[in-house]
Structure formats: C-alpha cells, structure tokens
C-alpha atoms as a PDB file:
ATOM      1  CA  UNK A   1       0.000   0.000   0.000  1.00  0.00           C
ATOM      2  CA  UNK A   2       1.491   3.597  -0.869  1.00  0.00           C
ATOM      3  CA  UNK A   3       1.031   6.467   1.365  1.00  0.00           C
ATOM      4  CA  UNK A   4      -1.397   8.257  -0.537  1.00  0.00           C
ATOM      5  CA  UNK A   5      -4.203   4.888  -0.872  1.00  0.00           C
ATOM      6  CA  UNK A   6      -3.092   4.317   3.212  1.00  0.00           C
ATOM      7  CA  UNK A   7      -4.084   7.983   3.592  1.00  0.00           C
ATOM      8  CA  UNK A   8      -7.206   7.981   1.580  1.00  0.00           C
ATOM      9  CA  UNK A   9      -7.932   4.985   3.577  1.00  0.00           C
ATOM     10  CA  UNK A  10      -7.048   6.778   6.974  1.00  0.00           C
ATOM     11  CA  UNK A  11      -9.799  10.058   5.595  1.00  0.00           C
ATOM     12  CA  UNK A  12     -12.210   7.447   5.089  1.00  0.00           C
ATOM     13  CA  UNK A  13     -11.938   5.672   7.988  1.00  0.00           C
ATOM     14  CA  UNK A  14     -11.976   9.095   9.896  1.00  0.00           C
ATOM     15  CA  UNK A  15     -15.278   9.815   7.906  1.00  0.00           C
ATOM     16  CA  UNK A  16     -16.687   6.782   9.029  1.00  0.00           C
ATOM     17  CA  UNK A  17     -16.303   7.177  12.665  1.00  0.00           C
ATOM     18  CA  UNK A  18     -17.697  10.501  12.813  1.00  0.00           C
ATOM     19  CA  UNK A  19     -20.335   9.661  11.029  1.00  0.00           C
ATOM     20  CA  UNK A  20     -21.331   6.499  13.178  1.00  0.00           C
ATOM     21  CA  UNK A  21     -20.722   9.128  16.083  1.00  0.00           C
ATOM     22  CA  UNK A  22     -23.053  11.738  14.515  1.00  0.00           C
ATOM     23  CA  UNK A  23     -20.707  14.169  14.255  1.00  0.00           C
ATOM     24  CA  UNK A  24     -21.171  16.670  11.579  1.00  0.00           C
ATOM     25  CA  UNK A  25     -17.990  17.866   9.088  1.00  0.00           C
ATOM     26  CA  UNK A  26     -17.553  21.817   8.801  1.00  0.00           C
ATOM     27  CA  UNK A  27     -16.033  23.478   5.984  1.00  0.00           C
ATOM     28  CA  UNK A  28     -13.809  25.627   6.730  1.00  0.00           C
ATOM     29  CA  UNK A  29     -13.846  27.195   3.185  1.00  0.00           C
ATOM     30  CA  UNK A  30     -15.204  26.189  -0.219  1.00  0.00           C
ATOM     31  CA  UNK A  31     -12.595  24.288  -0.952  1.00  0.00           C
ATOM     32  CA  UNK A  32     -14.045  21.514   1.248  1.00  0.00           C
ATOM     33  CA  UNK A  33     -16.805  21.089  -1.216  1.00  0.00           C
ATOM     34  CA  UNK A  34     -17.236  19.058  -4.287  1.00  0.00           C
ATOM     35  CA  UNK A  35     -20.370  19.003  -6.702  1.00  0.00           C
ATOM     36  CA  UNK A  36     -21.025  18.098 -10.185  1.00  0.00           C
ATOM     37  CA  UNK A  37     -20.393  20.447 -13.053  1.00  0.00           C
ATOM     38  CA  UNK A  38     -23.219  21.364 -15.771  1.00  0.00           C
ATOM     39  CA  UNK A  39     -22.041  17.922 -17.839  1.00  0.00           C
ATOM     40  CA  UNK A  40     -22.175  16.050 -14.222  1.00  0.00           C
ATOM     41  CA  UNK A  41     -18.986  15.183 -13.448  1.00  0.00           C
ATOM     42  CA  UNK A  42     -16.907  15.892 -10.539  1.00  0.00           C
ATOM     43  CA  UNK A  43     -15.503  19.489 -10.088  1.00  0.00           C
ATOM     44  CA  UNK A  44     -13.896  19.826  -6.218  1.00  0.00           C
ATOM     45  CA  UNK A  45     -14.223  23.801  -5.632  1.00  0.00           C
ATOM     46  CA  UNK A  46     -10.674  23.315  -4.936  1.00  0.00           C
ATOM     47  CA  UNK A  47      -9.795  23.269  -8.499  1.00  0.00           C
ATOM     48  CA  UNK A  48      -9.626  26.885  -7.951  1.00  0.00           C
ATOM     49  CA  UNK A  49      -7.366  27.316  -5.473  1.00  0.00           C
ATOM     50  CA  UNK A  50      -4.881  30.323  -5.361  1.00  0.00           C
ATOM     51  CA  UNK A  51      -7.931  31.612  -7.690  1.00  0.00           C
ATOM     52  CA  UNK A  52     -10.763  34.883  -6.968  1.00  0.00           C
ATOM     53  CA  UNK A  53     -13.832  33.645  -7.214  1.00  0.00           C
ATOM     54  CA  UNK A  54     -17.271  34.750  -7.718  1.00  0.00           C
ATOM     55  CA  UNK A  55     -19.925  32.505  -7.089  1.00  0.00           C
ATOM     56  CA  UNK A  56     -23.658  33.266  -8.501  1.00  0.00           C
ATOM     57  CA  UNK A  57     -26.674  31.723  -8.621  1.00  0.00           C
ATOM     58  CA  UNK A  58     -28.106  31.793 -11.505  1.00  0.00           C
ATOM     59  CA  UNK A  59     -31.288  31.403 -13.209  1.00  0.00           C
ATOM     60  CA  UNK A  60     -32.417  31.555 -17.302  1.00  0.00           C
ATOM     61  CA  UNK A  61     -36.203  33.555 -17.194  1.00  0.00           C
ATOM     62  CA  UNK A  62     -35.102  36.160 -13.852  1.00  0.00           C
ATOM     63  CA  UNK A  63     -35.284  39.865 -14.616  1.00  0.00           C
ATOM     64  CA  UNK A  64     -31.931  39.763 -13.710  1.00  0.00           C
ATOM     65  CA  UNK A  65     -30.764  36.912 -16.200  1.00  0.00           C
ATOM     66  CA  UNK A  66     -29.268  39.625 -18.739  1.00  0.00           C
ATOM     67  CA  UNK A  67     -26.653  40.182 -15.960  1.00  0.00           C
ATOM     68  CA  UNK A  68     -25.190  36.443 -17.564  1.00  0.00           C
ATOM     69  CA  UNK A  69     -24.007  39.692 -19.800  1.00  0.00           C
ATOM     70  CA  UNK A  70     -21.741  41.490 -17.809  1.00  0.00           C
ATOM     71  CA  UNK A  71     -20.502  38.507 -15.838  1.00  0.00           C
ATOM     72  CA  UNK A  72     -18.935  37.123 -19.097  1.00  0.00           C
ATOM     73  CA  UNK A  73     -17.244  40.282 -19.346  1.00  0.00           C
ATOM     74  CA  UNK A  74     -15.626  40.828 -16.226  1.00  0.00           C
ATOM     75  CA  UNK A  75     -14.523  36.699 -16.376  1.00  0.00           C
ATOM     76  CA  UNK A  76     -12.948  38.049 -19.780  1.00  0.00           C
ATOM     77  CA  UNK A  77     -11.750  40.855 -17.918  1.00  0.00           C
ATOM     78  CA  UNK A  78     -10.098  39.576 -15.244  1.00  0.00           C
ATOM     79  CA  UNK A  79      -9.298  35.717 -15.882  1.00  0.00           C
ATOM     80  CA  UNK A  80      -6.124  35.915 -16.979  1.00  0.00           C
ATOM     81  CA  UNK A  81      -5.010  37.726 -13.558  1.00  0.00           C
ATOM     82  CA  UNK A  82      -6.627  34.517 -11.522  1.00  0.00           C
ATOM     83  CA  UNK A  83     -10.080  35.521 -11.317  1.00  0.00           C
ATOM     84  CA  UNK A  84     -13.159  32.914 -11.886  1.00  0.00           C
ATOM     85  CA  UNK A  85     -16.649  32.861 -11.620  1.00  0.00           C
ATOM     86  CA  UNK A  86     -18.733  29.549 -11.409  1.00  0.00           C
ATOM     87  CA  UNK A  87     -22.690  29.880 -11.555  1.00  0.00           C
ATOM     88  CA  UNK A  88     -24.975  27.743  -9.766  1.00  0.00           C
ATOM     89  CA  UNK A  89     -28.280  27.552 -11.587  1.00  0.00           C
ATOM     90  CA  UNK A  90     -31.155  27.031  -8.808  1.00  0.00           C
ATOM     91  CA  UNK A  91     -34.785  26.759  -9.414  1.00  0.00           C
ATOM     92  CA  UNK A  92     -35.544  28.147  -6.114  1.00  0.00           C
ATOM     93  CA  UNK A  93     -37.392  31.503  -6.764  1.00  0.00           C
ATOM     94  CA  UNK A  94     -40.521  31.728  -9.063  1.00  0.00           C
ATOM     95  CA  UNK A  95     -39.189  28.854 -11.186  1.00  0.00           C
ATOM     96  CA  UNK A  96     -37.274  30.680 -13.000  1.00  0.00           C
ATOM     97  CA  UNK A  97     -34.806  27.899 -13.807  1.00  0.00           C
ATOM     98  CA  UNK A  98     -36.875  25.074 -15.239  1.00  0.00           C
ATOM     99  CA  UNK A  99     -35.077  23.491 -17.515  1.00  0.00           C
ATOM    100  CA  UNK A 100     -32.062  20.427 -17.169  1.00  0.00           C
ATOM    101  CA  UNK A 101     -28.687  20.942 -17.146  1.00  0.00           C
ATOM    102  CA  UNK A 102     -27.676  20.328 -20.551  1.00  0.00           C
ATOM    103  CA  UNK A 103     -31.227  23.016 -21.903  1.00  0.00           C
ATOM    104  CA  UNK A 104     -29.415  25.718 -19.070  1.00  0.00           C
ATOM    105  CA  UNK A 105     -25.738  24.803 -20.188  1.00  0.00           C
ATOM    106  CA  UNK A 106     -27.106  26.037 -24.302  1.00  0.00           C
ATOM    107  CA  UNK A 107     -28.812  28.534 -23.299  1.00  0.00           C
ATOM    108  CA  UNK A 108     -26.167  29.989 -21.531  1.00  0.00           C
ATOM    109  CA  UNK A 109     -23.768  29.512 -24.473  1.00  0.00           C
ATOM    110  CA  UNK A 110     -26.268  30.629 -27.083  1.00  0.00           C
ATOM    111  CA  UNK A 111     -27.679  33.593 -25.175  1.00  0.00           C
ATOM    112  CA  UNK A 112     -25.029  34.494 -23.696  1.00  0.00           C
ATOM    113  CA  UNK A 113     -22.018  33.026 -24.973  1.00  0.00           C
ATOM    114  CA  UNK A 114     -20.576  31.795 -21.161  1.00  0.00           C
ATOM    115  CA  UNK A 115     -17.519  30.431 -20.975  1.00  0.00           C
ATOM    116  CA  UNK A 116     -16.869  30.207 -17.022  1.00  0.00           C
ATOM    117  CA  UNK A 117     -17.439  27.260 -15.609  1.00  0.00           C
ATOM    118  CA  UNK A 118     -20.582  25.863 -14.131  1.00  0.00           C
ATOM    119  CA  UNK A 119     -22.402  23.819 -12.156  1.00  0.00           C
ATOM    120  CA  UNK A 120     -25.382  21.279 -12.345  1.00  0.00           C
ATOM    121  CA  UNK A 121     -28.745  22.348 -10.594  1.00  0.00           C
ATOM    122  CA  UNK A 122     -28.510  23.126  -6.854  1.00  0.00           C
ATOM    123  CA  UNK A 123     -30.888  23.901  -4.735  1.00  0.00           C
ATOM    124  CA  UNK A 124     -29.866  27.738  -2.714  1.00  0.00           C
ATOM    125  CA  UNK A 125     -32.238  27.458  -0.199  1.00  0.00           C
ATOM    126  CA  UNK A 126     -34.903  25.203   1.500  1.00  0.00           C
ATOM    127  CA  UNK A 127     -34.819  21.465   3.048  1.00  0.00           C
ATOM    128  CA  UNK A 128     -32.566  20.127   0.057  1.00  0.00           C
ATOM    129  CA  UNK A 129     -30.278  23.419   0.196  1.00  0.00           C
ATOM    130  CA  UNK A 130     -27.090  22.125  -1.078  1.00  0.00           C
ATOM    131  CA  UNK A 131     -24.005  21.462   1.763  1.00  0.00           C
ATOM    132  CA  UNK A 132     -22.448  24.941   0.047  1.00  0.00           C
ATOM    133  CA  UNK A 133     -25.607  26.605   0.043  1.00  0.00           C
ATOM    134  CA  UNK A 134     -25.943  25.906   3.800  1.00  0.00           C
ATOM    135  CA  UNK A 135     -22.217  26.859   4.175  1.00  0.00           C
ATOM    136  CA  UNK A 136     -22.406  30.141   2.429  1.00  0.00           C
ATOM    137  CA  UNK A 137     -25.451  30.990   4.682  1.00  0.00           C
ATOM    138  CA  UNK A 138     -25.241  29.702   7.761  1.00  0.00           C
ATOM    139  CA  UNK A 139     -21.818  29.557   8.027  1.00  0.00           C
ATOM    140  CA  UNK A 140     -19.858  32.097   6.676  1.00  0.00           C
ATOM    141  CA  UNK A 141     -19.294  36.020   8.506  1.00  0.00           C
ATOM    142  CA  UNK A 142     -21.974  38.385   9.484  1.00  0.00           C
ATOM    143  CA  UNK A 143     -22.704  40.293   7.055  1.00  0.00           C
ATOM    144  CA  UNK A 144     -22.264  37.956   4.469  1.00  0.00           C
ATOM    145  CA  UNK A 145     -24.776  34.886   6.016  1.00  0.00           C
ATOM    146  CA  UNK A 146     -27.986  34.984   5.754  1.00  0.00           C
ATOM    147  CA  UNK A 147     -30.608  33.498   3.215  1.00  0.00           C
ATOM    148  CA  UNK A 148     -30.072  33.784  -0.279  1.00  0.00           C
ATOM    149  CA  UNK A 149     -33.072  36.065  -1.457  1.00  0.00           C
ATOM    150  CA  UNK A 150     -33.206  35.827  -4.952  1.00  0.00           C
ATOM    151  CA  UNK A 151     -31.387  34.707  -8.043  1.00  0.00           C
ATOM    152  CA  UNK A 152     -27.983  36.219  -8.890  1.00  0.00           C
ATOM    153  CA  UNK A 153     -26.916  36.452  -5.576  1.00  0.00           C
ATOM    154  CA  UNK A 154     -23.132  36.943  -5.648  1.00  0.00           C
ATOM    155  CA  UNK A 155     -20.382  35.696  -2.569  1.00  0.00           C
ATOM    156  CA  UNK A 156     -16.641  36.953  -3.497  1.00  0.00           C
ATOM    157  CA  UNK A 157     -13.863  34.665  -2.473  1.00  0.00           C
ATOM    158  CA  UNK A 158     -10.576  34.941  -1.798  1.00  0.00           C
ATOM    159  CA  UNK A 159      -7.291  33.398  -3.246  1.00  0.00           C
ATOM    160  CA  UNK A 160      -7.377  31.106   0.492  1.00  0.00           C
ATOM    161  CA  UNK A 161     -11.360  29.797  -0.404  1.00  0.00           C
ATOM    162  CA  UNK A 162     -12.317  32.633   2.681  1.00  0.00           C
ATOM    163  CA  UNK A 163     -15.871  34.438   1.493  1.00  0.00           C
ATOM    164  CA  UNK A 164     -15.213  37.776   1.788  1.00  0.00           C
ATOM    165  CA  UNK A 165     -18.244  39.753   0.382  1.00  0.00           C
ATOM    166  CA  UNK A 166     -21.562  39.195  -0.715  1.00  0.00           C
ATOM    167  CA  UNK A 167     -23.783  41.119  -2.866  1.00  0.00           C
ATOM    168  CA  UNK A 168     -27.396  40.908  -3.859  1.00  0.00           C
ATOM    169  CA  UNK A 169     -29.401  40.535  -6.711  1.00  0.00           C
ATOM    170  CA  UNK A 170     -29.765  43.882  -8.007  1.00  0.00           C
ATOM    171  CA  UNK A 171     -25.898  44.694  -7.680  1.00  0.00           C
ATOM    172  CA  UNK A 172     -24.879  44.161 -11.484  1.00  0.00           C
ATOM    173  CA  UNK A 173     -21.685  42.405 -11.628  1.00  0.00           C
ATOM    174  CA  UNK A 174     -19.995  44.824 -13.501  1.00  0.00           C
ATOM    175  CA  UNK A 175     -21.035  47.831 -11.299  1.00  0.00           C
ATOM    176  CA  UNK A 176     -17.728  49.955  -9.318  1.00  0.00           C
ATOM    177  CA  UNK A 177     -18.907  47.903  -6.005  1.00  0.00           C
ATOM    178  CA  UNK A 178     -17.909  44.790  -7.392  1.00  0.00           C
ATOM    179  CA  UNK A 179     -15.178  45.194 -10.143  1.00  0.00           C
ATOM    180  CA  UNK A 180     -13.090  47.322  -7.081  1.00  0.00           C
ATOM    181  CA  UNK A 181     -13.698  44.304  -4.688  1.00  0.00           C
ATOM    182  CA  UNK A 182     -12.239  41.700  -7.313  1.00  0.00           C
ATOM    183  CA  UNK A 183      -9.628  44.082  -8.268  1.00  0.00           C
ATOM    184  CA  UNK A 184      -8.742  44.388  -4.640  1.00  0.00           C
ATOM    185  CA  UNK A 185      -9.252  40.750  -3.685  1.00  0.00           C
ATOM    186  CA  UNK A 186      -6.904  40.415  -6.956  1.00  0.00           C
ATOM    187  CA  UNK A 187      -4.043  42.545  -5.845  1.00  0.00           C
ATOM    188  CA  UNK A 188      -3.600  40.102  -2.567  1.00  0.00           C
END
C-alpha cells in the first residue's frame, strides 16, 4: 500500500467514525466542497485554489438573467489575472430555472455566450439546500450569512477559499462595487 491509498484509507476511515458518532464535518472554506459540473462530473471547488472567485446563482427567465451579460465580461476581464466565476443555476425563486442541465448549459452559451465554468442544478435554499448553500449561509461572517433572497446572488472569495463579500441581486456584476472588490481581492 502507498502512502497516498493508506491515507485515503485513513480520511475514510476518519469519515466513518464521525459519522457512526453523529458528528457533523464543517467546511472551513469552499474548498471543502465538491459538486457536479453542468455535464455532471466531478468538479472539487478546490480546483480553484490560489484563484478569486465569484460565485452566482443563476437562473435563465429572472429579470436579472441579462446580468449572464456582464458577468462574461468581467470573467474576460479579469481571468487571466486569476479571477473565476462559477454559476450555480437554482430553481428556487418563481421557477425561473426550469429546464435540465444540458437546456441551461445552451442557453447559456447561445444567449449568452458563457464560458466560465458551471455547475449542475442546486438547490440555494430550502430542506434540500445544497451542503455549500448551507455553508455560504449559515456559516460564513456576518454580514455575508444569511438566506439567499433571490437569483444572482453573488459571494466573493478569496485566493485562500475565505468568502469575503456578498452582494445581492440587483448589484450588477460589472457595477464599481464589485469590479473594485475583485480588483482588490486580486491585488492580494
């Protein structure tokens, strides 16, 4: 056995026992999570490590779905100085988000030609609210916690996985309050 199956073994073992002793995991960033990607496979959070990221969740028939817009353009913006976003379409609010993953994944490219990465359906709030949902909520600062209230809300994160700001719905993505926030989140 090498040491990295004997550790793998050793984190599942671990896993085991505190689950048998009802002991709950917490993240202590969103590196600790892992959920599918719009195609369903695999894609750990910490793929982006050393990374800014903006996470959004999105929706395809929201008011505030032309904002898919200017979030393309400030990933094109910034990408190349370590910046990502990753969108999170939820059907949470008015079912606005109806469709399966692969009809949101072409409209999204059709629309509005994305190109940053996301993720399959999650649910943002409610008794299935994803593990990150509950994390980003519940877990997370003051300021920043609380209940996601509508679609396109936004949670910064910095290069260590550490949320750092959160902004609501109507705060376009391109607006001075957040392109000065990545920028400065950037410059660390």
């Amino acid at each position: 056995m090498t040491a990295r199956t004997g550790n793998a073994r050793n984190y599942l073992l671990l896993g085991l026992v505190l689950l048998m002793a009802g002991t709950t995991f917490a993240a202590s960033n969103i590196y600790d999570f892992t959920l599918p990607n719009i195609d369903g496979k695999s894609m750990p959070l910490a793929d982006f490590k050393g990374k800014v990221v903006l996470m959004v969740n999105v929706a395809s028939q929201c008011g505030y779905t032309p904002q898919y817009t200017a979030l393309e353009a400030i990933y094109e913006k910034y990408k190349a100085q370590g910046f990502v976003i990753v969108g999170f379409p939820a059907n949470n609010f008015g079912a606005q988000e109806p469709g399966t993953n692969e009809e949101i994944k072409t409209f999204c490219s059709r629309k509005y030609s994305v190109t940053f990465p996301m993720y399959s359906k999650v649910s943002v709030k409610g008794d299935d609210q994803t593990p990150l949902y509950q994390y980003l909520t519940k877990d997370t600062p003051a300021g920043i916690n609380g209940d996601i209230k509508w679609n396109f809300t936004k949670f910064l994160v910095d290069r260590n996985g550490k949320v750092v700001q959160r902004f609501e719905s109507k705060v376009t993505p391109d607006s001075p309050e957040v392109t000065s926030a990545i920028e400065k989140q950037l410059k660390q």
